[in-house]
Protein backbone atom coordinates (compact mmCIF):
# COMPACT_ATOMS: atom_id res chain seq x y z
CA UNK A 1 -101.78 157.70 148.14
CA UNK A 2 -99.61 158.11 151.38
CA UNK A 3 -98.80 154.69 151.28
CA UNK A 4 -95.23 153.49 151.96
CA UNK A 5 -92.58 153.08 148.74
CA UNK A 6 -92.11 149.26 148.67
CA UNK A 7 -88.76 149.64 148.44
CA UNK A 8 -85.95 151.51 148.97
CA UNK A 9 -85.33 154.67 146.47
CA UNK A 10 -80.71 154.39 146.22
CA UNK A 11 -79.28 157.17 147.02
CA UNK A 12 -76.82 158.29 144.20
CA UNK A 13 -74.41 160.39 143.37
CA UNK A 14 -76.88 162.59 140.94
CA UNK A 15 -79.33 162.94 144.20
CA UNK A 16 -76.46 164.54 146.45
CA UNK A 17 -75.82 166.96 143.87
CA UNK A 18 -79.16 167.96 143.07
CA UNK A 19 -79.52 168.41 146.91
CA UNK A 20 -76.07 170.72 147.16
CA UNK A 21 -77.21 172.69 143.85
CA UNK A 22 -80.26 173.31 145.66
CA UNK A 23 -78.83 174.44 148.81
CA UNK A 24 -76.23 176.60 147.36
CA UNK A 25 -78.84 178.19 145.09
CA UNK A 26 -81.21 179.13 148.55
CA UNK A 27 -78.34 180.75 150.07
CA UNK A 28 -77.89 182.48 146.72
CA UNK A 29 -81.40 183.61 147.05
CA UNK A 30 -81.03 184.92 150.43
CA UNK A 31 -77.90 187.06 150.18
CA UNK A 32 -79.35 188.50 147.03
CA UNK A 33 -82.40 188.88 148.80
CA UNK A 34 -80.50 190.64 151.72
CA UNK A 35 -78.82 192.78 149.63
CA UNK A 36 -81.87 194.15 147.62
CA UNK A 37 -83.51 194.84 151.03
CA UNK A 38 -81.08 196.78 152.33
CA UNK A 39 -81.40 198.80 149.06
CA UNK A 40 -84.95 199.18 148.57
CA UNK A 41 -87.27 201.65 147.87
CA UNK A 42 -90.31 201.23 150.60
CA UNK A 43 -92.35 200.32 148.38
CA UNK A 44 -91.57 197.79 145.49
CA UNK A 45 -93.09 196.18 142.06
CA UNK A 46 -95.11 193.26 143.29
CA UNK A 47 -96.82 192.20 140.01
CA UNK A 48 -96.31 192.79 136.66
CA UNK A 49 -98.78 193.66 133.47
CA UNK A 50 -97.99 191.59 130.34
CA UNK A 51 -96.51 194.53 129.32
CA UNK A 52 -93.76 193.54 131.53
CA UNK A 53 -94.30 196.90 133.22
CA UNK A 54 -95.04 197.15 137.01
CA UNK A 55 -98.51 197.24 138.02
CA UNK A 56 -99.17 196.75 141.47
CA UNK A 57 -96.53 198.25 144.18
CA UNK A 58 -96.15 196.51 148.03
CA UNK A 59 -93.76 196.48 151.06
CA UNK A 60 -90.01 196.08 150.94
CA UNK A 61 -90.80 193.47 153.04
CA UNK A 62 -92.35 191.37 150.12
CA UNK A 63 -88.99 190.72 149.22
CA UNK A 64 -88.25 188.70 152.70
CA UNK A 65 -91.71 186.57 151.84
CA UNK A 66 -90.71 185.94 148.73
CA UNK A 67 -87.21 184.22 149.46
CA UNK A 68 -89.16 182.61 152.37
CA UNK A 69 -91.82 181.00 150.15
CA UNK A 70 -88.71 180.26 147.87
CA UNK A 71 -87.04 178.42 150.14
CA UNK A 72 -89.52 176.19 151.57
CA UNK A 73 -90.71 175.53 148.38
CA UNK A 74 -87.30 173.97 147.44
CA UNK A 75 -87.20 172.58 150.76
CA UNK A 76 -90.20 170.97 149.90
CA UNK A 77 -89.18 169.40 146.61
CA UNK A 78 -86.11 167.88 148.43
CA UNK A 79 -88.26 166.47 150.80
CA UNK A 80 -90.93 165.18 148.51
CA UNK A 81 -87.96 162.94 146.76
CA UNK A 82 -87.78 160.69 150.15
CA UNK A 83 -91.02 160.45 150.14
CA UNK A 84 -91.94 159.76 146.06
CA UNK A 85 -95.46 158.24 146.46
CA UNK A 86 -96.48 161.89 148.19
CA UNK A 87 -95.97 163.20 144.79
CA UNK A 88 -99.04 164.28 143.13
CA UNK A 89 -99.36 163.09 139.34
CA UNK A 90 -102.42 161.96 137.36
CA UNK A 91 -101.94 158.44 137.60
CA UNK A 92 -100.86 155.79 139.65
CA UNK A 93 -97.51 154.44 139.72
CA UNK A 94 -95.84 151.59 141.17
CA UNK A 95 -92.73 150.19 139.46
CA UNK A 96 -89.10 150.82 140.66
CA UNK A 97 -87.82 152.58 137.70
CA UNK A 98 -90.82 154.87 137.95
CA UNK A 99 -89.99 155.68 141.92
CA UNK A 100 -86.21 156.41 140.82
CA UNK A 101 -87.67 158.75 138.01
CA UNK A 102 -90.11 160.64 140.13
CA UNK A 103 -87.20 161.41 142.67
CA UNK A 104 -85.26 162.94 139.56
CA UNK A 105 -87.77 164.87 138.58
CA UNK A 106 -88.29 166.56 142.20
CA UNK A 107 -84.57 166.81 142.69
CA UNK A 108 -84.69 169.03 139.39
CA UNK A 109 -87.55 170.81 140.05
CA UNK A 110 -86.04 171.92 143.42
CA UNK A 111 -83.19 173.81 141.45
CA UNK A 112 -85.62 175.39 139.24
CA UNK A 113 -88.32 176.68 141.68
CA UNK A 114 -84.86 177.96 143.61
CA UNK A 115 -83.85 179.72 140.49
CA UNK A 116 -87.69 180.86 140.06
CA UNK A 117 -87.28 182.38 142.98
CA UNK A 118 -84.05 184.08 142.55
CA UNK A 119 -86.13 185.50 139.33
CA UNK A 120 -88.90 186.45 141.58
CA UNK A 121 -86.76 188.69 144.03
CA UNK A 122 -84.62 190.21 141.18
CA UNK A 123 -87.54 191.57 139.29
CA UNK A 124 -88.88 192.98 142.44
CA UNK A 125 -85.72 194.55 143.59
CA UNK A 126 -84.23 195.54 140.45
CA UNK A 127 -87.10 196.45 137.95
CA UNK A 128 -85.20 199.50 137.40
CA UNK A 129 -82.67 197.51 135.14
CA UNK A 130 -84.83 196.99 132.42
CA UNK A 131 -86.70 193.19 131.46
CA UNK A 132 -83.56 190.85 132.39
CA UNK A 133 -85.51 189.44 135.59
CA UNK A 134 -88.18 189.02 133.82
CA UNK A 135 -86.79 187.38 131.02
CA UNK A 136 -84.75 185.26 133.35
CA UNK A 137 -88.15 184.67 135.60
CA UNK A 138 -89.90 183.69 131.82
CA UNK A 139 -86.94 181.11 130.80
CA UNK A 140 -86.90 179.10 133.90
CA UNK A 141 -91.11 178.67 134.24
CA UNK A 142 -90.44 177.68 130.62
CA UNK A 143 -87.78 175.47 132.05
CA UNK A 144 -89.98 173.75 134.94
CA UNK A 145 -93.25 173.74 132.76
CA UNK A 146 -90.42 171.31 130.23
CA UNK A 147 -89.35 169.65 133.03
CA UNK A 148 -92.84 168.73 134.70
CA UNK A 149 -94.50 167.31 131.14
CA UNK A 150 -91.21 165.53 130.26
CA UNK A 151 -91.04 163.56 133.15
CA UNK A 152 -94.90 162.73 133.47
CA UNK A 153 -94.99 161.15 130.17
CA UNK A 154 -91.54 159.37 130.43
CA UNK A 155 -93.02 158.21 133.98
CA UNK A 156 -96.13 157.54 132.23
CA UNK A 157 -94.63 155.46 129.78
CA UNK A 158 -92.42 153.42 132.04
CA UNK A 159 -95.57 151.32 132.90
């Protein structure tokens, strides 16, 4: 499955964006995660019941993993759009139009797990506000579960 794309994916206009979006919204993440680190209690909500209540307290520090794993994540997704056949879906696919839809799908996906994560850290840092974060954190999964079945069966299709 690591095999080379017999072609050339274009780079486009849409692509460049996708990749600035995605980079603006990282650096989003980390001065929001810098800020709610320097405000911190030690010890913050690290999971929540589906009561939307806190359950489980951790570190401050969670809050740095967090926007780590958030940004290599996104990182990763921007990366995975060079390299489309590295994609994981459950079938095989081959055709151009299918290569220039995987890389859309990725490029949007990167925006969304950065906004996930931007989610993640606000409900940690501010679960004192009440269940914005949380709602927020619900609407974009939503938004990248969409996103991820769309694009599989419009890829499917394409054969």
């Amino acid at each position: 499955m690591n095999e080379e794309v017999p072609f050339k994916v274009p780079r486009t206009k849409e692509g460049t964006i996708f990749e600035i979006v995605t980079v603006i919204l990282i650096l989003a993440l980390w001065v929001i995660t810098w800020y709610l680190y320097r405000n911190a209690p030690e010890q913050v909500p690290i999971r929540f019941g589906l009561n939307l209540n806190p359950d489980t307290v951790g570190s401050k520090n969670t809050i740095l993993v967090m926007a780590a794993l958030g940004t290599i994540f996104s990182v990763g997704m921007l990366v995975s759009a060079y390299r489309p056949k590295s994609v994981n879906l459950p079938f095989e696919f081959s055709l151009p139009k299918q290569y220039v839809c995987v890389v859309r799908m990725v490029r949007l996906l990167a925006v969304e797990t950065a906004f996930q994560f931007i989610a993640v850290v606000l409900m940690m840092g501010t679960s004192h506000v009440g269940y914005y974060p949380m709602i927020f954190f619900a609407v974009v999964l939503l938004l990248i579960i969409a996103t991820t079945i769309y694009y599989t069966v419009k890829i499917y299709k394409m054969k």
